[in-house]
PDB file of N, CA and C in Angstrom:
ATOM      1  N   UNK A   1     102.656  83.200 112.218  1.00  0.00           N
ATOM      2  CA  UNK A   1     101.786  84.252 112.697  1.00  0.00           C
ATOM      3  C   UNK A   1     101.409  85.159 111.516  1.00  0.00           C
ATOM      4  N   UNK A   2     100.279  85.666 111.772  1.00  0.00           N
ATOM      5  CA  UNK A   2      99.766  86.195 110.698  1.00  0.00           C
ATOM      6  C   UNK A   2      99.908  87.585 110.799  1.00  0.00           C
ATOM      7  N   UNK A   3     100.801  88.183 109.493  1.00  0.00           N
ATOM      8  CA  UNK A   3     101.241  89.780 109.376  1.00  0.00           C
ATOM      9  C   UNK A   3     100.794  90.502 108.838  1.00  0.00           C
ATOM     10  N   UNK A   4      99.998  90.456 107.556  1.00  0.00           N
ATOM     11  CA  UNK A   4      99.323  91.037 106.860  1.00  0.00           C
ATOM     12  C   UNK A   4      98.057  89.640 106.165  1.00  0.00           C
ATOM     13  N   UNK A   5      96.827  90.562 106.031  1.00  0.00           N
ATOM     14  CA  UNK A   5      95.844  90.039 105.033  1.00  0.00           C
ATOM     15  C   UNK A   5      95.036  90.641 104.343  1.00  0.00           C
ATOM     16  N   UNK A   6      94.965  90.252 103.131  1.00  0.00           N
ATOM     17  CA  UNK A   6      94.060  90.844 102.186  1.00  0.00           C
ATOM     18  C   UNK A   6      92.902  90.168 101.028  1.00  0.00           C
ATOM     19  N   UNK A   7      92.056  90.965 101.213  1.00  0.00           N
ATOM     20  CA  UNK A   7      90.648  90.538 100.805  1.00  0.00           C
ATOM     21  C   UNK A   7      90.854  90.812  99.186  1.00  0.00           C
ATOM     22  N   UNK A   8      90.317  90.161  98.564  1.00  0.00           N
ATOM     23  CA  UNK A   8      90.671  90.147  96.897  1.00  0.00           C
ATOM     24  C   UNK A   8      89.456  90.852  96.200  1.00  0.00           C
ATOM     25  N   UNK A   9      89.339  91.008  94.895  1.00  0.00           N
ATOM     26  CA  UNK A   9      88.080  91.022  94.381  1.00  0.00           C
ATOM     27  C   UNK A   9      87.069  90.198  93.867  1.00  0.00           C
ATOM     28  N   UNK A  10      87.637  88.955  93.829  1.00  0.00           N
ATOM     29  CA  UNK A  10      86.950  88.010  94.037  1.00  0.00           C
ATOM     30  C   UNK A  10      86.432  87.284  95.235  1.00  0.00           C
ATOM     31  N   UNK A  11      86.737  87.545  96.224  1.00  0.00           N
ATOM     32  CA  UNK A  11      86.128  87.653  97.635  1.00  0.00           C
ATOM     33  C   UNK A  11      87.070  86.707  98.215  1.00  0.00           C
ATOM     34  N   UNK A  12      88.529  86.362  97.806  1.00  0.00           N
ATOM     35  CA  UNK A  12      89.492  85.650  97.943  1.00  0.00           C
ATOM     36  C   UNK A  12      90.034  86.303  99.034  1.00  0.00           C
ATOM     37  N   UNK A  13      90.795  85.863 100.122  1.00  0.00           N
ATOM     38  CA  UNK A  13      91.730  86.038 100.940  1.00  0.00           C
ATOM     39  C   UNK A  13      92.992  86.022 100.916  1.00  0.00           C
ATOM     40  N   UNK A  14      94.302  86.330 100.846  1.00  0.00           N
ATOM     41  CA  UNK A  14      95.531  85.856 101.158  1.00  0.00           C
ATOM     42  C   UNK A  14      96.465  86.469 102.127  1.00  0.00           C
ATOM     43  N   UNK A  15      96.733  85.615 102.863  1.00  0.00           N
ATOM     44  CA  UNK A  15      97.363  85.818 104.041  1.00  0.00           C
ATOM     45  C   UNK A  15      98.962  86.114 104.087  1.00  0.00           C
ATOM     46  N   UNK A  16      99.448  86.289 105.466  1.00  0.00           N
ATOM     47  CA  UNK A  16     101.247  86.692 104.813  1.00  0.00           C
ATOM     48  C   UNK A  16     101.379  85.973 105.763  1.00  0.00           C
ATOM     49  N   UNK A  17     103.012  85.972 106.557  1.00  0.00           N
ATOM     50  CA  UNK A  17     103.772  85.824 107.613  1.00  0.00           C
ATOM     51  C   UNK A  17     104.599  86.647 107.714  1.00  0.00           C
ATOM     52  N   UNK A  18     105.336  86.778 108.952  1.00  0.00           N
ATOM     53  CA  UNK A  18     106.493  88.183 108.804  1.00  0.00           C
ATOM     54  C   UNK A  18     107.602  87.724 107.749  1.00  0.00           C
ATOM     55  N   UNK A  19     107.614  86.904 107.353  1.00  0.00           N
ATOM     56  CA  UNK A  19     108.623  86.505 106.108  1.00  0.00           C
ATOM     57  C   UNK A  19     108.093  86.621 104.603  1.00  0.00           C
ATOM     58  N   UNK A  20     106.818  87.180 104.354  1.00  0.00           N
ATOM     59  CA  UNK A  20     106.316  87.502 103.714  1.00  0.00           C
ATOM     60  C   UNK A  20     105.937  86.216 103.063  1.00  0.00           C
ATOM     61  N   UNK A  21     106.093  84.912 103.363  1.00  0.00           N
ATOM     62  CA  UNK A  21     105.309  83.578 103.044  1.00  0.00           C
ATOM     63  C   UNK A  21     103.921  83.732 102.913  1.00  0.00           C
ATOM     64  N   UNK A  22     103.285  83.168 102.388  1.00  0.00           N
ATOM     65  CA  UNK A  22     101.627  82.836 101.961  1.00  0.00           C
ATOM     66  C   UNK A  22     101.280  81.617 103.343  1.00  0.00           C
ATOM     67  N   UNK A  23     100.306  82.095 104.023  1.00  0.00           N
ATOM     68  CA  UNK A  23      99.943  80.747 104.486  1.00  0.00           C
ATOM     69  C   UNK A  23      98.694  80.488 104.662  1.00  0.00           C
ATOM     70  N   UNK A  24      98.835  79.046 103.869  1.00  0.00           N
ATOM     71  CA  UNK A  24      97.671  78.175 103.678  1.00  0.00           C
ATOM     72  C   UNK A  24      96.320  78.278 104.367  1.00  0.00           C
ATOM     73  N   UNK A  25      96.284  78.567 105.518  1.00  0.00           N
ATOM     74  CA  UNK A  25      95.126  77.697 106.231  1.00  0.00           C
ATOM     75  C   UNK A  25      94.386  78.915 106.724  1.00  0.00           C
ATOM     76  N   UNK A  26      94.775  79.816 106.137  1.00  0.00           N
ATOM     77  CA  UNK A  26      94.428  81.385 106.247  1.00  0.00           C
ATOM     78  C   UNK A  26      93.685  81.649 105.129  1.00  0.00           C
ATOM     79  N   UNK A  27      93.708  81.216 103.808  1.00  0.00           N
ATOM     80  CA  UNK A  27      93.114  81.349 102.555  1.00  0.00           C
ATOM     81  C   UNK A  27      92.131  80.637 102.053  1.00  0.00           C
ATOM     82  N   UNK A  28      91.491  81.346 101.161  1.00  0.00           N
ATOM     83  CA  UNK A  28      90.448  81.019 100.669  1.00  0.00           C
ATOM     84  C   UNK A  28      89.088  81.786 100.502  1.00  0.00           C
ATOM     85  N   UNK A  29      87.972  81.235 100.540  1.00  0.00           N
ATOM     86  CA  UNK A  29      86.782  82.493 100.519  1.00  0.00           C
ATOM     87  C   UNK A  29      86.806  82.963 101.316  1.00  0.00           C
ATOM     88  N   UNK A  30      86.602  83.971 101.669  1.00  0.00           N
ATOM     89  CA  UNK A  30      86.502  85.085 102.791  1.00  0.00           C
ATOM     90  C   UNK A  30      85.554  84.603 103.224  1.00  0.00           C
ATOM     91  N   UNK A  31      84.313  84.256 103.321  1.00  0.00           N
ATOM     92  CA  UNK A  31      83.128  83.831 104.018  1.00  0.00           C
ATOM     93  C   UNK A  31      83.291  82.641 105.006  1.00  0.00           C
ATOM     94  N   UNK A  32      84.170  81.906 104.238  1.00  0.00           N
ATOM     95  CA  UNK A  32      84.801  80.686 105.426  1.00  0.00           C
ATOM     96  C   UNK A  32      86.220  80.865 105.898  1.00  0.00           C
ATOM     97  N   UNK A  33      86.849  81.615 105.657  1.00  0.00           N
ATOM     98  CA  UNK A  33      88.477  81.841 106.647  1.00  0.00           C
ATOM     99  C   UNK A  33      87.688  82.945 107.533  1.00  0.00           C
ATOM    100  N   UNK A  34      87.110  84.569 107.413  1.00  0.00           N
ATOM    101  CA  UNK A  34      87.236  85.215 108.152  1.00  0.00           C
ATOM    102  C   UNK A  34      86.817  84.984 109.159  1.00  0.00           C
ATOM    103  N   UNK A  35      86.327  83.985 110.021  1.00  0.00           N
ATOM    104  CA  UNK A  35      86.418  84.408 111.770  1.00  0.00           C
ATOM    105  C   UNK A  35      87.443  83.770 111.860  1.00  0.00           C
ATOM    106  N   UNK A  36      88.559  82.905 111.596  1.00  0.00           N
ATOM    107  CA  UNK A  36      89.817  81.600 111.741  1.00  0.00           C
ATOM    108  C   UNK A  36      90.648  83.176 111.605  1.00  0.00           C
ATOM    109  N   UNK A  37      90.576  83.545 110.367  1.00  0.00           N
ATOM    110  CA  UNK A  37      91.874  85.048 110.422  1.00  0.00           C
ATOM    111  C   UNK A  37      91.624  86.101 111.638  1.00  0.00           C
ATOM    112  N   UNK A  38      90.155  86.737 111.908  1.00  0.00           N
ATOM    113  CA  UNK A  38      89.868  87.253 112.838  1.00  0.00           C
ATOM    114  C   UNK A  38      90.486  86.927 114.455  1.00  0.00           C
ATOM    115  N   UNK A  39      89.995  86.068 114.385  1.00  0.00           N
ATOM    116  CA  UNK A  39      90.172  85.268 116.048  1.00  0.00           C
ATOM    117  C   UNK A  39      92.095  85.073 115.963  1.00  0.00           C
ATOM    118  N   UNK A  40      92.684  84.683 114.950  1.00  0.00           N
ATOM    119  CA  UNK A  40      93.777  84.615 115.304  1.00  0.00           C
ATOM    120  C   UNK A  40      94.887  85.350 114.774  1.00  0.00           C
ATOM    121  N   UNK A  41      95.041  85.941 113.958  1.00  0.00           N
ATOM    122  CA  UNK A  41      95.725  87.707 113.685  1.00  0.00           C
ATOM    123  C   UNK A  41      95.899  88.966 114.695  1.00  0.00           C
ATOM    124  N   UNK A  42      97.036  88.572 115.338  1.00  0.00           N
ATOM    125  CA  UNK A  42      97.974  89.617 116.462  1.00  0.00           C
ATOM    126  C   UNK A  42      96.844  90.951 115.909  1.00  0.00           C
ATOM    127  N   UNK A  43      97.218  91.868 117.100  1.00  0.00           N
ATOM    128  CA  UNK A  43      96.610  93.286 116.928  1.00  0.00           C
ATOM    129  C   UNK A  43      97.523  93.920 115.688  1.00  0.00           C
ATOM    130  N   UNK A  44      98.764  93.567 115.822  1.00  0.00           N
ATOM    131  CA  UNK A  44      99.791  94.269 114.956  1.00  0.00           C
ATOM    132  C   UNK A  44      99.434  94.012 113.420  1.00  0.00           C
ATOM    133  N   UNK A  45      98.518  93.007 113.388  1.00  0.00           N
ATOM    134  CA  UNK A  45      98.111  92.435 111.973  1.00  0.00           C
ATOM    135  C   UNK A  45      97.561  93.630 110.694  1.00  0.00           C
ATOM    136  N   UNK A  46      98.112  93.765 109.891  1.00  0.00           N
ATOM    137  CA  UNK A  46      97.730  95.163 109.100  1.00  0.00           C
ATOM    138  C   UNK A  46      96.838  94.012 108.162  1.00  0.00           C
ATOM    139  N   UNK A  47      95.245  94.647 108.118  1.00  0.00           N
ATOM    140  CA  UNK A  47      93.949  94.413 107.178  1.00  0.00           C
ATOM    141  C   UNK A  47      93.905  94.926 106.277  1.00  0.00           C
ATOM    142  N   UNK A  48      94.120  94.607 104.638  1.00  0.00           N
ATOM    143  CA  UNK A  48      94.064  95.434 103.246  1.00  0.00           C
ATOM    144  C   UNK A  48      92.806  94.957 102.618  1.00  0.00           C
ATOM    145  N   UNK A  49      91.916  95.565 101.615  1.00  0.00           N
ATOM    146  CA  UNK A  49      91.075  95.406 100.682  1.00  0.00           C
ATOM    147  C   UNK A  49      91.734  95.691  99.107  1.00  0.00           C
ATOM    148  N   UNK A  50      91.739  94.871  98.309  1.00  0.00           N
ATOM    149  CA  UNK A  50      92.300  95.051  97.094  1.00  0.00           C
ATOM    150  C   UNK A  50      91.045  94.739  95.831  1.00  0.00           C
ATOM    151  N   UNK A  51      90.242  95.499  95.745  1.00  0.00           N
ATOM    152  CA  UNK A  51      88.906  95.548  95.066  1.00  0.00           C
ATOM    153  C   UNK A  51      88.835  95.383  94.056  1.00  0.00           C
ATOM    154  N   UNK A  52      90.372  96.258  93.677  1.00  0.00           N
ATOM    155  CA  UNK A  52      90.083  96.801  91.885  1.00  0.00           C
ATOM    156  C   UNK A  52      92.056  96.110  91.958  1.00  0.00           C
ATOM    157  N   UNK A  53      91.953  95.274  90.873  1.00  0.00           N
ATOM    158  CA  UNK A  53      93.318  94.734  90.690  1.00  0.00           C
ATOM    159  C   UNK A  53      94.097  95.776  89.991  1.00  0.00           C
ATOM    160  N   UNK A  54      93.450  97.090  89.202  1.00  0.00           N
ATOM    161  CA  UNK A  54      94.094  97.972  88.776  1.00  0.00           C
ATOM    162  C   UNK A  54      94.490  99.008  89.834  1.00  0.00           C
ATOM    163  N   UNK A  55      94.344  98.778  90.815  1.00  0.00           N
ATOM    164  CA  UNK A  55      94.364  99.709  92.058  1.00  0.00           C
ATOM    165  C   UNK A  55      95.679  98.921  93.680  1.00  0.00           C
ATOM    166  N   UNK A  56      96.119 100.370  94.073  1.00  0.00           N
ATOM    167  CA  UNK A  56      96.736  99.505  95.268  1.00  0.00           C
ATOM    168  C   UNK A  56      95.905  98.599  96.073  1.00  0.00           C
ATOM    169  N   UNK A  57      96.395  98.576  96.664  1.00  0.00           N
ATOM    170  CA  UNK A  57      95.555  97.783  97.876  1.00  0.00           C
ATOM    171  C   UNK A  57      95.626  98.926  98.863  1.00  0.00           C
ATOM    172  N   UNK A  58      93.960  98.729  99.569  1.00  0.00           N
ATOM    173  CA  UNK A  58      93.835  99.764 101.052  1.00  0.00           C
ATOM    174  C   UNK A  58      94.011  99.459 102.115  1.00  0.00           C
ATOM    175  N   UNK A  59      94.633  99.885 102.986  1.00  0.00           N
ATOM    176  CA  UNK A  59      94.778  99.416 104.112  1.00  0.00           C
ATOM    177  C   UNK A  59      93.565  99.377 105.203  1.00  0.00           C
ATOM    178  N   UNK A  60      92.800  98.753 105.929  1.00  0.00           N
ATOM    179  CA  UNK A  60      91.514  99.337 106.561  1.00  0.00           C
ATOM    180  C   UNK A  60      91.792  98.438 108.175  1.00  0.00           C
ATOM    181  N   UNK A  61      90.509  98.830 108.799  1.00  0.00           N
ATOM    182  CA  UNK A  61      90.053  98.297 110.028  1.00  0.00           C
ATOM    183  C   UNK A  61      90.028  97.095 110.357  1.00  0.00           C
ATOM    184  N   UNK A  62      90.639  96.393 111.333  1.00  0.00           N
ATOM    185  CA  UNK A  62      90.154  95.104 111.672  1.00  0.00           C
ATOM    186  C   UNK A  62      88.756  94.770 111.345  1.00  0.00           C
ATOM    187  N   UNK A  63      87.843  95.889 112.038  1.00  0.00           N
ATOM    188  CA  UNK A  63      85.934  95.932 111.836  1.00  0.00           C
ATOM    189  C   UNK A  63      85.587  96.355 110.436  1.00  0.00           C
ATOM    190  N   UNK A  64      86.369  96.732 109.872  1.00  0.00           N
ATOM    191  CA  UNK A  64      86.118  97.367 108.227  1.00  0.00           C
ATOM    192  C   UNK A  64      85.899  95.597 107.209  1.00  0.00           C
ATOM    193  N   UNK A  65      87.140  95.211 107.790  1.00  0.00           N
ATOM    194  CA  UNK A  65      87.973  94.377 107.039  1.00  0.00           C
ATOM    195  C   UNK A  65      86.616  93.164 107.097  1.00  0.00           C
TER     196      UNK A  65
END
């Protein structure tokens, strides 16, 4: 299940699990995972943007995201 995800600056995706694992089938360009992450990421799912690699990562909106 998917626990956290975050959008890269390269328009990359990477996904978590509550074990903090990477999973696969969640990643990749954002243009082709985000409705697969959308549609299946619990409400509890925390959405980050990480823009600037010199920067944290933000936490944002499901609708932001």
């Amino acid at each position: 299940m998917i626990k956290s995800v975050i959008r890269c600056p390269d328009d990359m995706v990477i996904a978590f699990d509550e074990d903090e694992e990477q999973i696969p089938q969640y990643q990749g360009r954002y243009e082709e995972v985000k409705s697969c992450v959308l549609e299946d990421a619990p409400p509890e799912a925390v959405f980050g943007h990480w823009f600037d690699f010199e920067m944290d990562i933000t936490t944002v909106s499901r609708e932001e995201w």
